[in-house]
Protein backbone atom coordinates (compact mmCIF):
# COMPACT_ATOMS: atom_id res chain seq x y z
CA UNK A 1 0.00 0.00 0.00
CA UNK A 2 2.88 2.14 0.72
CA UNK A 3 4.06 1.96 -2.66
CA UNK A 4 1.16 2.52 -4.19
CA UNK A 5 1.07 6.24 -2.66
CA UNK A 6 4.15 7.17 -3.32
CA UNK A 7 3.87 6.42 -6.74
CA UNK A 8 0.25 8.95 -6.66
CA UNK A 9 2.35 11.57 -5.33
CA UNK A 10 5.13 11.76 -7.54
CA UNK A 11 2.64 11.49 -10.64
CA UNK A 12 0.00 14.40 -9.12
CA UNK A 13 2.78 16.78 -9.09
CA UNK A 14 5.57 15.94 -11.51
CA UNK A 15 5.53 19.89 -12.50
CA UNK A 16 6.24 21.07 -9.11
CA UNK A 17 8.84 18.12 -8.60
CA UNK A 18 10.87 19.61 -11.85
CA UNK A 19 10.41 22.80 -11.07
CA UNK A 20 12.30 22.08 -7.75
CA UNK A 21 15.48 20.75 -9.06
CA UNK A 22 15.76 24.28 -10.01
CA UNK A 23 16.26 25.72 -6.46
CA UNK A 24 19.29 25.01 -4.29
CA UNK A 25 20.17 25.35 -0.71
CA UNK A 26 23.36 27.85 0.02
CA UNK A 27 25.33 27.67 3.21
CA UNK A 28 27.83 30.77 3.46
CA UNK A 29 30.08 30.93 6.16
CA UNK A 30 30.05 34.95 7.76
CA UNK A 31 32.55 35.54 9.80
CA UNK A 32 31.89 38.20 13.01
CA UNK A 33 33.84 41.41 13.26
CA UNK A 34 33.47 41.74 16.81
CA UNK A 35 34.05 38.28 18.06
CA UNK A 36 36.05 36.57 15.43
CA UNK A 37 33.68 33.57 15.01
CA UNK A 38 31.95 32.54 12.41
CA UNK A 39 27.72 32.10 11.69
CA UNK A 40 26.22 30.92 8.70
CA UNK A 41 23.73 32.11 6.75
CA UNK A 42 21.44 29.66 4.73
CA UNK A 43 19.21 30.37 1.79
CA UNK A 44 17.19 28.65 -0.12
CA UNK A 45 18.78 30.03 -4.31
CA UNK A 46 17.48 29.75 -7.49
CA UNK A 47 20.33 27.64 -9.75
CA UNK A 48 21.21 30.77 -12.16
CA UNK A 49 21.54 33.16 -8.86
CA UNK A 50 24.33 31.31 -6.87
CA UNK A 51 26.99 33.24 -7.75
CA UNK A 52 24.98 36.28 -6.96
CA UNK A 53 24.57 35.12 -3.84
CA UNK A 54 27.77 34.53 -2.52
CA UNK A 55 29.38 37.66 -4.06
CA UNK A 56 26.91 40.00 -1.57
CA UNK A 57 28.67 41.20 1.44
């Protein structure tokens, strides 16, 4: 029975599925002025904006 759903997921929203290979999660190390240590910021990127991304300051 399991199977059986997973399978009617995938096929109700195969757009949405593609369209979401699109999008990538970014992980960019910031590093504190006052401290010295280091946070991270995560964002959730289109593919074609990465670099874009990671050159803001």
């Amino acid at each position: 029975m399991a199977k059986a759903a997973k399978t009617a997921i995938k096929s109700k929203d195969a757009k949405a599925a593609a369209e979401s290979k699109n999008w990538t999660k970014v992980v960019r190390a910031i590093k504190s002025p006052k401290t010295g240590a280091y946070t991270f910021k995560e964002s959730i990127v289109h593919k074609d904006k990465i670099k874009e991304f990671l050159a803001q300051k």
